[in-house]
PDB file of N, CA and C in Angstrom:
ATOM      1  N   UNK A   1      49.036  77.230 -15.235  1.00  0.00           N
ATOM      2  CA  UNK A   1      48.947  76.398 -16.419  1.00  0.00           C
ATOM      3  C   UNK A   1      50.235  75.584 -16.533  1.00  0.00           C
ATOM      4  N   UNK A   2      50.056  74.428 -17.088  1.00  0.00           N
ATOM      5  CA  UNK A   2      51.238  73.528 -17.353  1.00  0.00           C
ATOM      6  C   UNK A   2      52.245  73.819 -18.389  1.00  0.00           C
ATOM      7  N   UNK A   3      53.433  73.115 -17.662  1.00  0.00           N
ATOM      8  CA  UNK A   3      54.247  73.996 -18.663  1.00  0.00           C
ATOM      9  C   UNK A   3      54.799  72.666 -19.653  1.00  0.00           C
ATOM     10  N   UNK A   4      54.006  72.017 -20.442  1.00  0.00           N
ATOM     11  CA  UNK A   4      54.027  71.047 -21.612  1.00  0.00           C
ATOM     12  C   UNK A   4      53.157  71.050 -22.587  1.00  0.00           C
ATOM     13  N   UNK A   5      54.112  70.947 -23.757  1.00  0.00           N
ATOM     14  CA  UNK A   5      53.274  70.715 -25.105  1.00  0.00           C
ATOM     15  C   UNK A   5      52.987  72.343 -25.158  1.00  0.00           C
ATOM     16  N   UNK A   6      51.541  71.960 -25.601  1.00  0.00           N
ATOM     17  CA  UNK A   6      50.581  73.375 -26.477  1.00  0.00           C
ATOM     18  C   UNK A   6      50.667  74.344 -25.228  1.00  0.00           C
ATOM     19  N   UNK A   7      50.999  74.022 -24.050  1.00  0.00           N
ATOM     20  CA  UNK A   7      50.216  75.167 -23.365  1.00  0.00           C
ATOM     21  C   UNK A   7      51.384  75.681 -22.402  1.00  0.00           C
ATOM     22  N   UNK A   8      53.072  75.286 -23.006  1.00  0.00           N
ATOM     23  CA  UNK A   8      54.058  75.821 -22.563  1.00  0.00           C
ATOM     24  C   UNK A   8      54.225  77.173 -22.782  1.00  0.00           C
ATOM     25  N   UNK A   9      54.266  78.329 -21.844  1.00  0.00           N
ATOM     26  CA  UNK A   9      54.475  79.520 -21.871  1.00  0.00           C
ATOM     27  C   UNK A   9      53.341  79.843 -22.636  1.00  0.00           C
ATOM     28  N   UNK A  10      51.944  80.187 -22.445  1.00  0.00           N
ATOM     29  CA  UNK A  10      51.372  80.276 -23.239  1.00  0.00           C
ATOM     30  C   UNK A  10      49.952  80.783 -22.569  1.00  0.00           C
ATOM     31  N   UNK A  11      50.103  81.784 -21.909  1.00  0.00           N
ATOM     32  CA  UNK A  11      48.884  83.045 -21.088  1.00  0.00           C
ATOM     33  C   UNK A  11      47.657  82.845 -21.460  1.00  0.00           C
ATOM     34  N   UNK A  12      47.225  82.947 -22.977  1.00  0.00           N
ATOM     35  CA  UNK A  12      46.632  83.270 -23.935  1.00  0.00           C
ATOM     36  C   UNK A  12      45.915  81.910 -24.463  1.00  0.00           C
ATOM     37  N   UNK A  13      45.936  80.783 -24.316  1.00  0.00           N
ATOM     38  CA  UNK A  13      46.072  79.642 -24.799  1.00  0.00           C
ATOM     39  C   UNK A  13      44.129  79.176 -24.228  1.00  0.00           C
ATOM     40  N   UNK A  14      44.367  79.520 -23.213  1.00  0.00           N
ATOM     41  CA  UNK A  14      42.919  78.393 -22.571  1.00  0.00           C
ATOM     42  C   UNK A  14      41.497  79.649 -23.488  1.00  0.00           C
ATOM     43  N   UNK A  15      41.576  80.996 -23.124  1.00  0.00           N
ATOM     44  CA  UNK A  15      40.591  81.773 -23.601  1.00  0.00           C
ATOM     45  C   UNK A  15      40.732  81.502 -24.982  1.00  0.00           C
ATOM     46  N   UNK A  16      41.450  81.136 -25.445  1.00  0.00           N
ATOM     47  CA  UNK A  16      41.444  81.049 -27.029  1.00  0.00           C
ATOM     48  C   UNK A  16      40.466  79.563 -27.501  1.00  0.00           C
ATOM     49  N   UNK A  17      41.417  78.272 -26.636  1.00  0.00           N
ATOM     50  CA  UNK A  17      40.867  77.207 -26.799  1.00  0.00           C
ATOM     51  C   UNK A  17      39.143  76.989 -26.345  1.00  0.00           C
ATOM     52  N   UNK A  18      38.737  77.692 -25.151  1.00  0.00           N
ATOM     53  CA  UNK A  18      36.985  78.145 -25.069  1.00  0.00           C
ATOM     54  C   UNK A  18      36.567  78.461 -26.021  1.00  0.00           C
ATOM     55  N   UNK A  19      37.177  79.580 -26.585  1.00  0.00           N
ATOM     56  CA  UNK A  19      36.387  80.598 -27.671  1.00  0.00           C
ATOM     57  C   UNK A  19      36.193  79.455 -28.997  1.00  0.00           C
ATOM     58  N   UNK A  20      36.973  78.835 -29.601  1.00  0.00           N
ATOM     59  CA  UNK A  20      37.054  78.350 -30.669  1.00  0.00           C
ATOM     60  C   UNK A  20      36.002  77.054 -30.117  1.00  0.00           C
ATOM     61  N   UNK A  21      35.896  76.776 -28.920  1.00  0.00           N
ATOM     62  CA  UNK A  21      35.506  75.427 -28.571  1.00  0.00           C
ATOM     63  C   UNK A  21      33.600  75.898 -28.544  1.00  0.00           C
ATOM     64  N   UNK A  22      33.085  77.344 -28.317  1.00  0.00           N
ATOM     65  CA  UNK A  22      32.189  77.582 -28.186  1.00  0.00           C
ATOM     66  C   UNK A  22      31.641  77.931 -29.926  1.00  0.00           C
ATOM     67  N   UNK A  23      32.856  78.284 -30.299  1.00  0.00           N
ATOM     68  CA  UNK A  23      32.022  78.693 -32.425  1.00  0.00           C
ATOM     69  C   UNK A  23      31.896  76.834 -32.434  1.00  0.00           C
ATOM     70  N   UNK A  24      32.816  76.131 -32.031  1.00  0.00           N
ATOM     71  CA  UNK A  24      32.327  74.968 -33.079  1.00  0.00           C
ATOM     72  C   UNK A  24      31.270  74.308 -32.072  1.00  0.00           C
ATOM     73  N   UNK A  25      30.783  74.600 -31.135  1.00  0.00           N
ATOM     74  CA  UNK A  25      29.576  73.705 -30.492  1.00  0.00           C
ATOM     75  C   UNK A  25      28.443  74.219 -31.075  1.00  0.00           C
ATOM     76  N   UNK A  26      28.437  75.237 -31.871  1.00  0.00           N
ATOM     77  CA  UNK A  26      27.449  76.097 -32.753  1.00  0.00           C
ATOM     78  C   UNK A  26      27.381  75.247 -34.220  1.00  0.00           C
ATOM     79  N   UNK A  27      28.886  75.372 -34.352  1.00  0.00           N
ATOM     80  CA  UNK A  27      28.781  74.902 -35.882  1.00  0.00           C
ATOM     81  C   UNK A  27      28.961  73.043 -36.491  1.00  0.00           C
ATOM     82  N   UNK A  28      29.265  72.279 -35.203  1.00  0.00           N
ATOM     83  CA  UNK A  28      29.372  71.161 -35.378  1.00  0.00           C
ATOM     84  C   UNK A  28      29.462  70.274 -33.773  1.00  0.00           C
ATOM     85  N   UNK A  29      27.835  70.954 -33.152  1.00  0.00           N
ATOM     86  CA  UNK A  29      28.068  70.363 -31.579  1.00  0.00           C
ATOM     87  C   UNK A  29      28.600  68.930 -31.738  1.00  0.00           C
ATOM     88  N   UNK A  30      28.274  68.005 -32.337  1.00  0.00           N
ATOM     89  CA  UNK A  30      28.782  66.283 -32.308  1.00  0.00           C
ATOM     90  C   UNK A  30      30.430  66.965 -32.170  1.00  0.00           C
ATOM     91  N   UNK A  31      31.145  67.570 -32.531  1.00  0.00           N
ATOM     92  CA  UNK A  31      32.602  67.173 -32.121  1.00  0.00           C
ATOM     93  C   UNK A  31      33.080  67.869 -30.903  1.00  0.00           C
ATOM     94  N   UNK A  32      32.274  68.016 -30.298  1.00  0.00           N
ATOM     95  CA  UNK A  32      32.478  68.289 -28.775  1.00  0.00           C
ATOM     96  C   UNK A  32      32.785  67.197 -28.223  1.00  0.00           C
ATOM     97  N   UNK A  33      31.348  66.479 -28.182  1.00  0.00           N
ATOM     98  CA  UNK A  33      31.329  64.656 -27.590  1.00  0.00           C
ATOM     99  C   UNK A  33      32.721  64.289 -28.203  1.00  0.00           C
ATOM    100  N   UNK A  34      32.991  64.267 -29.449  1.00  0.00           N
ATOM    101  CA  UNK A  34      34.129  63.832 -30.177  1.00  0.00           C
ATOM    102  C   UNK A  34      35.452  63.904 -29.380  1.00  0.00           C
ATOM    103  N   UNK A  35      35.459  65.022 -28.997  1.00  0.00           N
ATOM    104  CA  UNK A  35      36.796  65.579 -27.418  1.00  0.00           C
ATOM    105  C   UNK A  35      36.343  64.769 -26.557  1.00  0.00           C
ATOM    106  N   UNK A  36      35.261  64.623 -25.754  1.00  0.00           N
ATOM    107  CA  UNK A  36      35.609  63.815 -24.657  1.00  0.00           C
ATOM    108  C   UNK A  36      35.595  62.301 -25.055  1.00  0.00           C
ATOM    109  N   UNK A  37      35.391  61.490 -26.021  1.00  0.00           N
ATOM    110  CA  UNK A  37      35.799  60.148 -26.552  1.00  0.00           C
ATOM    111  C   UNK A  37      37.034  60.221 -26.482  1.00  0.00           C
ATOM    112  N   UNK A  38      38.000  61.256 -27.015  1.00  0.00           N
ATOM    113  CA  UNK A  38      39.128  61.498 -26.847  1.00  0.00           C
ATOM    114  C   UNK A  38      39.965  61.648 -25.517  1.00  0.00           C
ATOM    115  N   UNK A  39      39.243  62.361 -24.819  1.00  0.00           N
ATOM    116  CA  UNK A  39      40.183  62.507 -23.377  1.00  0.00           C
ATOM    117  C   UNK A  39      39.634  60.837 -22.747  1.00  0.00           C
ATOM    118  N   UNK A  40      38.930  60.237 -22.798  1.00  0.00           N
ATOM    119  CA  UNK A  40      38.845  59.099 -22.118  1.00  0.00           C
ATOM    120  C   UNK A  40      39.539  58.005 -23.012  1.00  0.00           C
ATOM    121  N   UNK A  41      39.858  58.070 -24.008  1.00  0.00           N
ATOM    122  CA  UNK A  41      40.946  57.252 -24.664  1.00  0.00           C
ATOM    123  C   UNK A  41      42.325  57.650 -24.195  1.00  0.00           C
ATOM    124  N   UNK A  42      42.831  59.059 -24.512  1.00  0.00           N
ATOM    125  CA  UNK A  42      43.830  58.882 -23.914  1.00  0.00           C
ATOM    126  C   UNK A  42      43.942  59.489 -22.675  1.00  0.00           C
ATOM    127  N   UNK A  43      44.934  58.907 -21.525  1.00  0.00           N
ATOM    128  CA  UNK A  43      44.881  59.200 -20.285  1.00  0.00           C
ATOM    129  C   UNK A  43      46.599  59.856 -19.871  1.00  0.00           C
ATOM    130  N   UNK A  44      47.082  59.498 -20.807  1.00  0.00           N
ATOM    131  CA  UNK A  44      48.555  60.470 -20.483  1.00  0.00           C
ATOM    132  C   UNK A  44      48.745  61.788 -20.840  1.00  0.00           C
ATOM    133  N   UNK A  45      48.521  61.935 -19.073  1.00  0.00           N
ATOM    134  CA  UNK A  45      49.444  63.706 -19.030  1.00  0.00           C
ATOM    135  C   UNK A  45      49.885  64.699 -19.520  1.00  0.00           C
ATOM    136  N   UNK A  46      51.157  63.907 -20.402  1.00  0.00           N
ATOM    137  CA  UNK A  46      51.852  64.291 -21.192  1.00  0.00           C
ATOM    138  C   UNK A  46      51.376  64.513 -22.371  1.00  0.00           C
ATOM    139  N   UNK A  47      50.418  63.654 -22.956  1.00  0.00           N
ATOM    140  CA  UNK A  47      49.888  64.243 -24.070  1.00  0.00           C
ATOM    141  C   UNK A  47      48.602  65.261 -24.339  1.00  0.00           C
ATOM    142  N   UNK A  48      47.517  65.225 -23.399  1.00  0.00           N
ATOM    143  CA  UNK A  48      46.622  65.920 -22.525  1.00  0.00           C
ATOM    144  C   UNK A  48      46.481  66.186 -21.465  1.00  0.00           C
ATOM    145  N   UNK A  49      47.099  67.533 -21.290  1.00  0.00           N
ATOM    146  CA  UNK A  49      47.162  67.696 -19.825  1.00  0.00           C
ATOM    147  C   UNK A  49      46.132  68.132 -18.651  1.00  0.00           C
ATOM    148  N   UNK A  50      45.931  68.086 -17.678  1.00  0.00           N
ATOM    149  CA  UNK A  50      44.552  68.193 -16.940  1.00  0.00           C
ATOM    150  C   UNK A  50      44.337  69.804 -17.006  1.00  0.00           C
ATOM    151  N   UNK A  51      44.849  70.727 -17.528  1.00  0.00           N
ATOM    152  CA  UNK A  51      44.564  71.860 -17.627  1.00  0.00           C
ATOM    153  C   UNK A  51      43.343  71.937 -18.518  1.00  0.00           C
ATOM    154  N   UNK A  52      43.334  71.108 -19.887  1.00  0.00           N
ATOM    155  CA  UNK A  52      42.696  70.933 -20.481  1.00  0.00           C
ATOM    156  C   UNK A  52      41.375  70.133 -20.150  1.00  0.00           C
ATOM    157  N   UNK A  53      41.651  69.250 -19.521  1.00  0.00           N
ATOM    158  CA  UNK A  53      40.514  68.285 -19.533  1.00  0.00           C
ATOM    159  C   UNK A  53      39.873  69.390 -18.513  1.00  0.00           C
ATOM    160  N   UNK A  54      40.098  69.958 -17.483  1.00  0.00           N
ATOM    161  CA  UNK A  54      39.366  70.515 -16.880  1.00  0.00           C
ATOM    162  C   UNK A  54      38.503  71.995 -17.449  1.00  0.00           C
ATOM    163  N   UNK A  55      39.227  72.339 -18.396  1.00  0.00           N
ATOM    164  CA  UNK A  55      38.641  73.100 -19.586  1.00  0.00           C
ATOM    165  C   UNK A  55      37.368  72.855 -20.259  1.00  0.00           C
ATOM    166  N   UNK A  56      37.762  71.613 -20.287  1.00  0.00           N
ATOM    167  CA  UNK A  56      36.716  70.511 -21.273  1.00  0.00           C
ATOM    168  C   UNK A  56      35.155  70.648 -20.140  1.00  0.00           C
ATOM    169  N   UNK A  57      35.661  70.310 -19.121  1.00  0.00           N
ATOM    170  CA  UNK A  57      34.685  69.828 -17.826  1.00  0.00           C
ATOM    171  C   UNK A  57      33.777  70.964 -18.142  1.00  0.00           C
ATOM    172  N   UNK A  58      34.252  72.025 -17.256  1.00  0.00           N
ATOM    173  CA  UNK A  58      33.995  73.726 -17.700  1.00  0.00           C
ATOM    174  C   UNK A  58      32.923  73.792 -18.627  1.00  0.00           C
ATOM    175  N   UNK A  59      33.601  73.847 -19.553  1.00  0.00           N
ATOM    176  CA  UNK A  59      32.979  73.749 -20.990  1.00  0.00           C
ATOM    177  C   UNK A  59      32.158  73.462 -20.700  1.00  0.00           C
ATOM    178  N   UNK A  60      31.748  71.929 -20.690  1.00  0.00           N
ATOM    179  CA  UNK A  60      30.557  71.139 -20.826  1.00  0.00           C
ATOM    180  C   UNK A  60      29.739  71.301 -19.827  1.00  0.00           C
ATOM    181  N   UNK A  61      29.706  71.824 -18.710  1.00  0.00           N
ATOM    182  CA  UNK A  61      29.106  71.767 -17.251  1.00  0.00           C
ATOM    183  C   UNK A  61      28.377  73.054 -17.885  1.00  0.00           C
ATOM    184  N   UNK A  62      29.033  74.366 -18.497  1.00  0.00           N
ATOM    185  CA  UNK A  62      28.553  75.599 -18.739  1.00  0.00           C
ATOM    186  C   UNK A  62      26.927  75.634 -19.799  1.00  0.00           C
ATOM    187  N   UNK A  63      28.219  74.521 -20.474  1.00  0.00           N
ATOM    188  CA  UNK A  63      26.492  75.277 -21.686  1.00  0.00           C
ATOM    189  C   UNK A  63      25.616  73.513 -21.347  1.00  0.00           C
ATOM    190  N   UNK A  64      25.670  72.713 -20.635  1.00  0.00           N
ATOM    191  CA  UNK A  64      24.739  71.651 -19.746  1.00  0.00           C
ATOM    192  C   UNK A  64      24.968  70.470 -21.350  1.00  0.00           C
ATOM    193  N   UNK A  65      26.261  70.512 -21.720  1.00  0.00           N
ATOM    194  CA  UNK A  65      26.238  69.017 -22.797  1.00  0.00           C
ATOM    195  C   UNK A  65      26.813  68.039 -22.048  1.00  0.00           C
ATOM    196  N   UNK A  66      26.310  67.166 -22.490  1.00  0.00           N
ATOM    197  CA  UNK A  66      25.835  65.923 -21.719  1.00  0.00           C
ATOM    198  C   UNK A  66      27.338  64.969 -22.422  1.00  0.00           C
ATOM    199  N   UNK A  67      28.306  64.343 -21.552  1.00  0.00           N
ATOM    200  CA  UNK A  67      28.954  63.621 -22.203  1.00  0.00           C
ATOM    201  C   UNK A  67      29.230  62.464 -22.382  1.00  0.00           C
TER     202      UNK A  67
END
């Protein structure tokens, strides 16, 4: 994992960010799509790092949402 921003030193960080990412595709699937409008707006590194976006991928490939 990268060591910037949210996910500096931080083990615990991606199972957490799934888990919370799977209650709200239950409780408000539209802001899923909402994240990836987001990762294709912004494209710096530094502010989203590909640990994440590939999280995101994951995510979305798992439960088949369409982005």
């Amino acid at each position: 994992m990268g060591e910037s921003g949210f996910f500096a030193n931080s083990s615990d960080a991606m199972p957490a960010l799934y888990e919370k990412m799977l209650k709200t595709s239950v409780e408000g699937p539209e802001r899923i799509k909402d994240i990836g409008y987001v990762l294709k707006m912004v494209t710096d590194k530094d502010i989203i790092p590909d640990e994440f976006r590939e999280l995101y991928e994951t995510f979305c490939n798992t439960l088949k949402i369409r982005r």
